[in-house]
Protein backbone atom coordinates (compact mmCIF):
# COMPACT_ATOMS: atom_id res chain seq x y z
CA UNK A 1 132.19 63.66 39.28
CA UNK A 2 129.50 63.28 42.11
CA UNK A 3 130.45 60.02 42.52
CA UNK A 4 134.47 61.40 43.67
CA UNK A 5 132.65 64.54 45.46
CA UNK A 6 130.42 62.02 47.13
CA UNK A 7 131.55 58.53 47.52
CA UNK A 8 129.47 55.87 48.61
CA UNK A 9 126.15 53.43 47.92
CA UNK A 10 123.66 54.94 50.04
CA UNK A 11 121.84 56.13 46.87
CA UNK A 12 121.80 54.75 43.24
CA UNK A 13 121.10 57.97 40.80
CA UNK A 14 120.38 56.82 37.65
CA UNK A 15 120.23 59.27 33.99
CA UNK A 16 118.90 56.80 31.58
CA UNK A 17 120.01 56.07 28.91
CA UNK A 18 123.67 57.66 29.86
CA UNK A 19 124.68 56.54 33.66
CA UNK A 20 123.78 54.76 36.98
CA UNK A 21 125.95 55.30 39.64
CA UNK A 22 125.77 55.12 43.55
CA UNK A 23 126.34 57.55 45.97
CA UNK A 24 127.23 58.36 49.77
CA UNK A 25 124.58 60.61 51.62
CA UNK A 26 126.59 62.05 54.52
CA UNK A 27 123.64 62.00 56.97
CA UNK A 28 124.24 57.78 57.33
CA UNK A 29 126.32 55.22 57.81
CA UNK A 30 124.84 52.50 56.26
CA UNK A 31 126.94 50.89 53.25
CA UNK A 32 124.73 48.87 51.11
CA UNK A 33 126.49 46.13 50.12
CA UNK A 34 125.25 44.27 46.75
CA UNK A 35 122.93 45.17 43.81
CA UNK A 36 120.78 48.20 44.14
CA UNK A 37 120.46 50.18 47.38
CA UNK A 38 117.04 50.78 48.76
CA UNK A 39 117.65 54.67 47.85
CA UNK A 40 116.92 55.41 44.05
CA UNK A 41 116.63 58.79 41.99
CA UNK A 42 115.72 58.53 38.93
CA UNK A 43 115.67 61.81 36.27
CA UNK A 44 116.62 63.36 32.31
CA UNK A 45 119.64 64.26 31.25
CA UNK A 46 118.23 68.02 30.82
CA UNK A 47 116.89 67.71 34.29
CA UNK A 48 120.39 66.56 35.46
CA UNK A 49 122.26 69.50 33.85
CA UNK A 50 119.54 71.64 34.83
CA UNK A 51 120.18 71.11 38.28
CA UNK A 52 124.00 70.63 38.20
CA UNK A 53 124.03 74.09 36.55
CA UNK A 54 121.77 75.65 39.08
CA UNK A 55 119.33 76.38 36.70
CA UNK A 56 116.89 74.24 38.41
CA UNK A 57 116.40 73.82 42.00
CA UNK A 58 116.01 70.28 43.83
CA UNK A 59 112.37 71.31 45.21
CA UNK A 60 111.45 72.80 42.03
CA UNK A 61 112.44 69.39 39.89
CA UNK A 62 110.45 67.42 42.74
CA UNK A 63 107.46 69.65 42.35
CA UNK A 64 107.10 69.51 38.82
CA UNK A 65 107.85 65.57 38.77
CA UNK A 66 111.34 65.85 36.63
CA UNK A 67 112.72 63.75 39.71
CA UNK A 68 111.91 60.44 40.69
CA UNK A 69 112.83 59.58 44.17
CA UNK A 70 112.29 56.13 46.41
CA UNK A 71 113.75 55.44 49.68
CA UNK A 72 114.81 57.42 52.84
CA UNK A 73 118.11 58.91 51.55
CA UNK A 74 116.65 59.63 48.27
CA UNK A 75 116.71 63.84 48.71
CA UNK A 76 120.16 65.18 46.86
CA UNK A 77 119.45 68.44 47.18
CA UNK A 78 122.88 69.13 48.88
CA UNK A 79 124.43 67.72 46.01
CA UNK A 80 122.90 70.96 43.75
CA UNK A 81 124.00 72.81 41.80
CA UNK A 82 127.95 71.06 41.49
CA UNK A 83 130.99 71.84 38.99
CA UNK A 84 130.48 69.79 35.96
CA UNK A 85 134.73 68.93 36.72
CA UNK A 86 136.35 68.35 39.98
């Protein structure tokens, strides 16, 4: 679903052991091209539907480490909370 609501491969968000997928961040134009972009967030599935469900906010999962991030277009926080369906 955020991959539709937010095509690209700016960012690879990964929710081990159930999904990797890459992303567009609107605030670039850069298109990675092959393997995995420089941009990765890494979290739990709780921490995922935590946040999807507004139950969590972006700065709150940074703060208390439930996020790993790398790379310049690694903050998502626009992306939170989203509709589980589109």
């Amino acid at each position: 679903m955020l991959a539709r609501t937010h095509p690209g491969k700016n960012v690879e968000l990964r929710i081990p052991p159930w999904t990797a997928v890459q992303l567009g961040v609107e605030s670039t134009t850069h298109t990675h091209r092959r393997g995995t972009p420089g941009s990765v967030v890494e979290m739990d599935p709780t921490t995922f539907l935590r946040l999807i469900h507004g139950d969590l906010t972006w700065g709150e999962a940074l703060s208390s480490h439930l996020v790993d991030v790398s790379g310049v277009h690694a903050n998502l926080s626009h992306m939170f909370p989203a509709p589980l369906s589109a």
